[in-house]
Protein backbone atom coordinates (compact mmCIF):
# COMPACT_ATOMS: atom_id res chain seq x y z
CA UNK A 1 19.74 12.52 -12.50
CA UNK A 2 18.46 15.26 -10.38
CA UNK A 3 21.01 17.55 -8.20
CA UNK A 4 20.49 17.39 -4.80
CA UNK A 5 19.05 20.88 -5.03
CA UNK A 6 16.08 19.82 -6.89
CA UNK A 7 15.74 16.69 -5.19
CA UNK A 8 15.73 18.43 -1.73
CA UNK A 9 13.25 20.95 -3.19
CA UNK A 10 11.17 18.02 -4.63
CA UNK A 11 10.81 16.24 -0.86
CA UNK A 12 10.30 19.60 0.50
CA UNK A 13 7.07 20.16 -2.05
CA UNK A 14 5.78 16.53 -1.24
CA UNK A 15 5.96 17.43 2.18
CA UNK A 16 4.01 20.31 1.88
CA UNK A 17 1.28 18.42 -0.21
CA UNK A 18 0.93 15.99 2.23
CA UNK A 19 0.23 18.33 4.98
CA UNK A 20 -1.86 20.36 2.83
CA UNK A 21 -3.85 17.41 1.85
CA UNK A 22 -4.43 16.32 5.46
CA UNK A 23 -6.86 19.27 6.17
CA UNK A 24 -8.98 18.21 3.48
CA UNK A 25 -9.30 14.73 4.38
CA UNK A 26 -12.09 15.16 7.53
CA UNK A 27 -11.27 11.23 9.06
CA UNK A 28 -8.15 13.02 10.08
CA UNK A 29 -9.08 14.73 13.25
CA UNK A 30 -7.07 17.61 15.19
CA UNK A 31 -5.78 15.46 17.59
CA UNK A 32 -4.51 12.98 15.18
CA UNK A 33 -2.31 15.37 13.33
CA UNK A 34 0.75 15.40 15.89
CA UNK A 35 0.88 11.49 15.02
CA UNK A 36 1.39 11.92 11.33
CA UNK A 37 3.66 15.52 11.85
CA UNK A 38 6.11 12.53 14.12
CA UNK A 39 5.49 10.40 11.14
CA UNK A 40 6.99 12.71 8.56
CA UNK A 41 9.73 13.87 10.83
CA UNK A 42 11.34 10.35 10.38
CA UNK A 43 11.42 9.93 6.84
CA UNK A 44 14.71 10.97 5.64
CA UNK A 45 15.50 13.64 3.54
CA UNK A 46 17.84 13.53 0.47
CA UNK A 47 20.89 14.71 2.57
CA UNK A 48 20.06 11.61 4.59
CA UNK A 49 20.06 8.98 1.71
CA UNK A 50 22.84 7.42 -0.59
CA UNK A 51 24.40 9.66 -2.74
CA UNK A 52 21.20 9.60 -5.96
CA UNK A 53 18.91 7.62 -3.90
CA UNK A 54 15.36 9.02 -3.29
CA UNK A 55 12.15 8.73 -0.98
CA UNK A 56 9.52 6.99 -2.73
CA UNK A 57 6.31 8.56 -1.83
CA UNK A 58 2.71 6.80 -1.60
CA UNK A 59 -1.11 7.83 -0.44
CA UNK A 60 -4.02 5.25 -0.04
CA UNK A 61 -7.23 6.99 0.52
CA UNK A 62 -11.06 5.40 0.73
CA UNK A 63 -12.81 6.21 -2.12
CA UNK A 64 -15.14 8.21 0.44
CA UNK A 65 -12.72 9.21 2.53
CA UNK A 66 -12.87 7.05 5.36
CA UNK A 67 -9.48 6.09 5.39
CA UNK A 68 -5.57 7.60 4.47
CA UNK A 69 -2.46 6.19 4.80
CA UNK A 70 0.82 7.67 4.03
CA UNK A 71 3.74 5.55 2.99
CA UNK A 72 7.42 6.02 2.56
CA UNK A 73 10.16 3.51 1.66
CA UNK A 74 13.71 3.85 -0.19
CA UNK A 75 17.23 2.76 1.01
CA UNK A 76 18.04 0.91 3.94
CA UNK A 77 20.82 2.83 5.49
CA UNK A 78 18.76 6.24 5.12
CA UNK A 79 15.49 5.02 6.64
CA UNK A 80 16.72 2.19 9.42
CA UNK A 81 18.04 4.50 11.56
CA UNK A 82 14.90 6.50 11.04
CA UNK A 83 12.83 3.81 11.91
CA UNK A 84 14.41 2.77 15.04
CA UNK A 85 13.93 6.39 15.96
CA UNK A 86 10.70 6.85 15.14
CA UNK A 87 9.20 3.06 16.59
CA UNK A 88 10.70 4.11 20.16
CA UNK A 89 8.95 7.66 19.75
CA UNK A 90 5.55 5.17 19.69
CA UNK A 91 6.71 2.78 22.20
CA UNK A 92 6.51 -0.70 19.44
CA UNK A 93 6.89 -3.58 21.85
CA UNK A 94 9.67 -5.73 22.13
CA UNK A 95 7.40 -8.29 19.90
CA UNK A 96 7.22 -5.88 17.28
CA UNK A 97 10.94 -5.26 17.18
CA UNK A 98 12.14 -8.55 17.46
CA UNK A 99 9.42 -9.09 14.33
CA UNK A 100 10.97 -6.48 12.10
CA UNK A 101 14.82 -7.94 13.07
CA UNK A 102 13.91 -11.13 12.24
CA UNK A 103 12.64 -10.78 8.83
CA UNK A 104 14.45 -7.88 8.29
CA UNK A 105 17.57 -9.68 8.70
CA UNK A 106 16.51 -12.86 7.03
CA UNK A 107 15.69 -10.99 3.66
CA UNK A 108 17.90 -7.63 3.65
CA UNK A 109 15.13 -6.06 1.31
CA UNK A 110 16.91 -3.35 -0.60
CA UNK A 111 13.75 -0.96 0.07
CA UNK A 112 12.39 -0.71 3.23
CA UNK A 113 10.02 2.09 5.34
CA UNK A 114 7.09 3.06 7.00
CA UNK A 115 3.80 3.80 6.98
CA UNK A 116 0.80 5.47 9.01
CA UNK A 117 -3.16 5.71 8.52
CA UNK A 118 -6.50 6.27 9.83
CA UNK A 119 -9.33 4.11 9.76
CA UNK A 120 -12.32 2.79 11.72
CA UNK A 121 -11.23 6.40 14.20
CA UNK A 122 -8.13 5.14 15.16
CA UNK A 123 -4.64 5.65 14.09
CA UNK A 124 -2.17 2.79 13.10
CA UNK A 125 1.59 2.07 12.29
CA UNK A 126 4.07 0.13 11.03
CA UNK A 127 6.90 -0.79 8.90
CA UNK A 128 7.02 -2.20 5.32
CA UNK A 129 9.59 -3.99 2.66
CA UNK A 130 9.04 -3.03 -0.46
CA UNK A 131 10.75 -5.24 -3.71
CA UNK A 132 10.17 -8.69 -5.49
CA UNK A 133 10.76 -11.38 -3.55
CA UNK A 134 9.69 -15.14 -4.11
CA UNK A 135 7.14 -16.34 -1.62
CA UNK A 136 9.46 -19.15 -0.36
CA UNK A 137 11.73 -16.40 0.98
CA UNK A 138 8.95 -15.16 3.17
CA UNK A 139 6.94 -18.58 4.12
CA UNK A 140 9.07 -19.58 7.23
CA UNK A 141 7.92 -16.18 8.88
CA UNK A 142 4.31 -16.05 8.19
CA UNK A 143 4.21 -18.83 10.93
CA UNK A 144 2.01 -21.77 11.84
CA UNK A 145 -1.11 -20.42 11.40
CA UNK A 146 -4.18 -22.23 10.06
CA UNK A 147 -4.42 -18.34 7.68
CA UNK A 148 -0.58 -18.80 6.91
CA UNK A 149 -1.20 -22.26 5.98
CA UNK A 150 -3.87 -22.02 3.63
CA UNK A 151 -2.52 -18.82 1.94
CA UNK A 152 0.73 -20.60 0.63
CA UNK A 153 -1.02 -23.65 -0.56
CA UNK A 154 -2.87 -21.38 -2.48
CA UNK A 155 0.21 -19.65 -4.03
CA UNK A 156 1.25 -22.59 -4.75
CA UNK A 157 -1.44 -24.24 -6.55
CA UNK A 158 -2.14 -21.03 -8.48
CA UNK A 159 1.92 -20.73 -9.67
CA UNK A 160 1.82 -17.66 -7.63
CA UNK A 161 6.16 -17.75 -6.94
CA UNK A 162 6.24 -13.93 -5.24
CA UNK A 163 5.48 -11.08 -3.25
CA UNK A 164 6.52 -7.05 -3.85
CA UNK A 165 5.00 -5.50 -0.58
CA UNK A 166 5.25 -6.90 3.06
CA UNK A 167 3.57 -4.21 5.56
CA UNK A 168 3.64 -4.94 9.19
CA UNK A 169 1.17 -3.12 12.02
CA UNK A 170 3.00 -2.43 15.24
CA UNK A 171 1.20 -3.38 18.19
CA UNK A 172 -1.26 -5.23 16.14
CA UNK A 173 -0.47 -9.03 14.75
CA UNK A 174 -1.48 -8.64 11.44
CA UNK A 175 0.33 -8.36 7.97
CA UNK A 176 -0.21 -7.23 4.43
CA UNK A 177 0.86 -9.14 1.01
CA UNK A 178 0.72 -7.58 -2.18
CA UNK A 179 1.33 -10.80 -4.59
CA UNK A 180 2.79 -10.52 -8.21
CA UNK A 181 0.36 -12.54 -10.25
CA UNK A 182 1.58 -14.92 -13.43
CA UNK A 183 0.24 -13.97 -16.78
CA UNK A 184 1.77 -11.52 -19.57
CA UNK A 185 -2.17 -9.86 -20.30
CA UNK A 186 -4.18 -8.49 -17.41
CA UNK A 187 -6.92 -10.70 -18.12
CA UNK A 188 -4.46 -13.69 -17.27
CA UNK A 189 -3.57 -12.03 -14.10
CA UNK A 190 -7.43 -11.10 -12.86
CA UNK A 191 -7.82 -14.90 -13.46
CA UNK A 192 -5.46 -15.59 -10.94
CA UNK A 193 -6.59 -13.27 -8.59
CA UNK A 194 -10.25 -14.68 -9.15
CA UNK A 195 -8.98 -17.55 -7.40
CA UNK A 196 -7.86 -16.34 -4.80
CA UNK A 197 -11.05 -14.35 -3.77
CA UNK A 198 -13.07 -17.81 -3.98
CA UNK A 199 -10.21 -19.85 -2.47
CA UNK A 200 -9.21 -17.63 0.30
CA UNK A 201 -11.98 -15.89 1.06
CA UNK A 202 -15.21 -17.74 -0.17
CA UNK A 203 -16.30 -14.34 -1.98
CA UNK A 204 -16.47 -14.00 -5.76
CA UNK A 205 -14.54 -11.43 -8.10
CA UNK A 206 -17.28 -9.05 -9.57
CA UNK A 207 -17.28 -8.78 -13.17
CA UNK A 208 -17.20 -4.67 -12.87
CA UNK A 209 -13.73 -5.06 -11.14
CA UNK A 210 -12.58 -7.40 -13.87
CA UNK A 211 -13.40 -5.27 -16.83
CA UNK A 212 -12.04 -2.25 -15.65
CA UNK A 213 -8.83 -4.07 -13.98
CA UNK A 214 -8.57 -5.74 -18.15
CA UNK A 215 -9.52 -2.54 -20.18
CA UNK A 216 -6.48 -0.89 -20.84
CA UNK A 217 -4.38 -4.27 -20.84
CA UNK A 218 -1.73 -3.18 -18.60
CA UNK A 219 -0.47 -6.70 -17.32
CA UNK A 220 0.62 -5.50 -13.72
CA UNK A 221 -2.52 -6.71 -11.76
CA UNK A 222 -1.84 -7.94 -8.10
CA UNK A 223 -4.01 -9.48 -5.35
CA UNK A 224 -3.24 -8.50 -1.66
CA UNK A 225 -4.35 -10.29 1.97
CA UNK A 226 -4.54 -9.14 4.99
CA UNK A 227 -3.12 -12.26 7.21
CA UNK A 228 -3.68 -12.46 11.10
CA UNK A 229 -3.34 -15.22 13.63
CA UNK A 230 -6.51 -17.07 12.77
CA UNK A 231 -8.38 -15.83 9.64
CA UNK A 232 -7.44 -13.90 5.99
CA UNK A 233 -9.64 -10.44 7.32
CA UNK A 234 -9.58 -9.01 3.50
CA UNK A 235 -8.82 -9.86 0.05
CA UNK A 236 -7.85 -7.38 -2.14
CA UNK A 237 -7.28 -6.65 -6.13
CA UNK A 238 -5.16 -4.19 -7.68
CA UNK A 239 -4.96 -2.67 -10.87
CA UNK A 240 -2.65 -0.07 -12.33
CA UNK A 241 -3.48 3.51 -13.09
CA UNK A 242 -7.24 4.35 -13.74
CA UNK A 243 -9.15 7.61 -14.34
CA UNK A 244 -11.59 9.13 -11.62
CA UNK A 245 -14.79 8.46 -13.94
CA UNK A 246 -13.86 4.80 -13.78
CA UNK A 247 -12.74 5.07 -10.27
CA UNK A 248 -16.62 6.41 -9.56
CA UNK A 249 -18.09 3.63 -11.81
CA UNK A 250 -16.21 0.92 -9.89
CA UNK A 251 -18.27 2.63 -6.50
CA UNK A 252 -21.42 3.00 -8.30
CA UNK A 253 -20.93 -0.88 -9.08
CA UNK A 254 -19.25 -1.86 -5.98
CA UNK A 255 -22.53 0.20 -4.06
CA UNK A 256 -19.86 2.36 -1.95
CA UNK A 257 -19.47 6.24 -1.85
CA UNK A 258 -17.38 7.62 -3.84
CA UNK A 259 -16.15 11.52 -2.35
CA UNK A 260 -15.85 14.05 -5.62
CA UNK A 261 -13.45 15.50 -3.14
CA UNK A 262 -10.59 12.80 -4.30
CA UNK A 263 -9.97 15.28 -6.92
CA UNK A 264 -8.82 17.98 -4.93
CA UNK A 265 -6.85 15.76 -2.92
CA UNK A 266 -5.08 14.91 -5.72
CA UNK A 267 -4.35 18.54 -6.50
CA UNK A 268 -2.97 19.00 -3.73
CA UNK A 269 -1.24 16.11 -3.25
CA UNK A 270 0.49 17.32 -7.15
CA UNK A 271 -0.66 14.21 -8.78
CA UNK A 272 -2.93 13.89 -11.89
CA UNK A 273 -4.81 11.02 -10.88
CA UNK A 274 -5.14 7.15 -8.98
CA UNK A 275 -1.70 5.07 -9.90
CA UNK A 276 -3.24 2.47 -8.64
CA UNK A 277 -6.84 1.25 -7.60
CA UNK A 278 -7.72 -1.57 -5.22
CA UNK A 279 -11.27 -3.39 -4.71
CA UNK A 280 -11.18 -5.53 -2.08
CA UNK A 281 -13.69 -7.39 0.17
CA UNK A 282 -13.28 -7.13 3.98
CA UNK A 283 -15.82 -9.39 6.60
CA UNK A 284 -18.96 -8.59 3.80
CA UNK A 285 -18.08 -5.16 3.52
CA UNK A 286 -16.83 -4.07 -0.28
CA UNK A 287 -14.05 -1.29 -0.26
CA UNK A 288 -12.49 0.81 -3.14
CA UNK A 289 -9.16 2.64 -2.23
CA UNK A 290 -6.81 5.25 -4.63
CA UNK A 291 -3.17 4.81 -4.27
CA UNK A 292 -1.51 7.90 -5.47
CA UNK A 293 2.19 9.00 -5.98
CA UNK A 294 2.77 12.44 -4.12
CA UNK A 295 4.53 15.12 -6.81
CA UNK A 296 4.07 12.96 -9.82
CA UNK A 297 1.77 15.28 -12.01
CA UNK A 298 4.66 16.04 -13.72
CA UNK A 299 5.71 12.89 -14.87
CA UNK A 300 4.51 10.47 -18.12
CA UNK A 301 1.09 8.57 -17.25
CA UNK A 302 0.32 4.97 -18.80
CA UNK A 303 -2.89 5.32 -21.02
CA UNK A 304 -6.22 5.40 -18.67
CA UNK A 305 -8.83 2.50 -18.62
């Protein structure tokens, strides 16, 4: 276990990373950095966790850098009273609150945090529970919806049983589920999520996402939705930790930009590389995104597609 010295130096470095990394990422404008400095001001640091607990770290950036969010979750009683803090510093509504209470309270997720991002020119927020959970947990809050509706009998007909990531917008009535898909190979999984694409969203899976999500084998493949009050707005598949070459062949195949300045990003950000990758299909518009763990260069990296 590291002593809190290291592990304050360690959120002190990730800080730094993250700030360094923002001037390099040009969807961020001027203006927009005082949003993201409040951002990072109320994620807790070590002295504010359980004794040994930690801030888990993430980045999502657009494969041509059209989009970054940052992410931070890790123990309730460290990162609640950040949140409440930091939602009244951006005025959430009493809608959003009342949101967060009543699912908070009806799951007590052992992880929870926040998030923040930039797409489209605008900046958004929110909050997010992070652990496995079964779906049935979740269904009464996902509400009435004709979306809601058709996204569980989905789960249901394709075994899907649970979720690992619920992420809320504030001011904004949409939510994000990433879903843990049955199967012990990856292939077994993509099958899954191939269902869901056609199901949900009436778009197929290409075969270039399949074969690179199956390469390596790693069997932790999930499919994510974006649900509003009327319609699924994306579908989403995501595969565990890939290189950048076949990050750039998934864009050459998916026919979207990918930015050969990812890979100073990642420098900066101290990680060796995309922990995750995530295709996904939003209105007709195809999307590739690179999840990456802050400060994690250092640590052992499953084999590469």
């Amino acid at each position: 276990m590291a002593t809190p010295m290291e592990m304050m130096q360690r959120a002190l470095s990730v800080r730094l990373g993250l700030q360094v990394s923002l001037s390099q990422t040009p969807v961020v404008e001027e203006s927009m950095d005082m949003d993201f400095s409040r951002w990072l001001d109320h994620v807790p640091l070590p002295p504010e966790l359980p004794v040994g607990a930690d801030v888990h770290w993430g980045v999502t950036i657009g494969s041509d850098l059209s989009r970054v969010f940052w992410d931070a979750h890790g123990a309730p009683r460290g990162f609640i009273p950040k949140l409440s803090k930091y939602f009244d510093k951006c005025v959430a509504t009493p809608e959003d609150i009342a949101i967060l209470n009543q699912i908070g309270g009806a799951l007590e997720p052992s992880l929870v945090g926040s998030w923040i991002g930039v797409a489209d020119g605008a900046v958004a927020t929110g909050w997010q529970f992070r652990e496995h959970r079964s779906i049935e947990e979740l269904e009464p809050h996902l509400g009435a919806s004709p979306s809601s509706a058709k996204l569980v009998g989905w789960a249901h007909l394709a075994k899907v049983t649970g979720f690992r990531r619920f992420t809320q917008a504030i001011r904004n009535p949409t939510s994000d589920i990433e879903f843990v898909l049955p199967g012990d190979t990856a292939a077994a999984q993509v099958a899954v999520a191939r269902t869901g694409f056609t199901q949900l969203f009436g778009e197929e899976l290409p075969d270039f996402v399949e074969d690179a999500a199956t390469a390596a084998d790693l069997a932790d493949v999930s499919f994510a939705v974006r649900v509003g009050d009327e319609v699924l707005s994306r579908v989403s598949l995501i595969m565990p930790f890939a290189g950048n070459d076949v990050v750039a062949s998934m864009c050459s195949s998916a026919g979207v930009e990918y930015n050969d300045a990812l890979a100073s990003i990642q420098k900066a950000l101290q990680s060796n590389g995309a922990h995750r990758v995530e295709f996904r299909i939003e209105g007709d518009v195809r999307k590739v995104d690179i999840h990456i763990v802050p400060g994690s260069a250092d640590e052992p990296q499953p084999p590469k597609n």
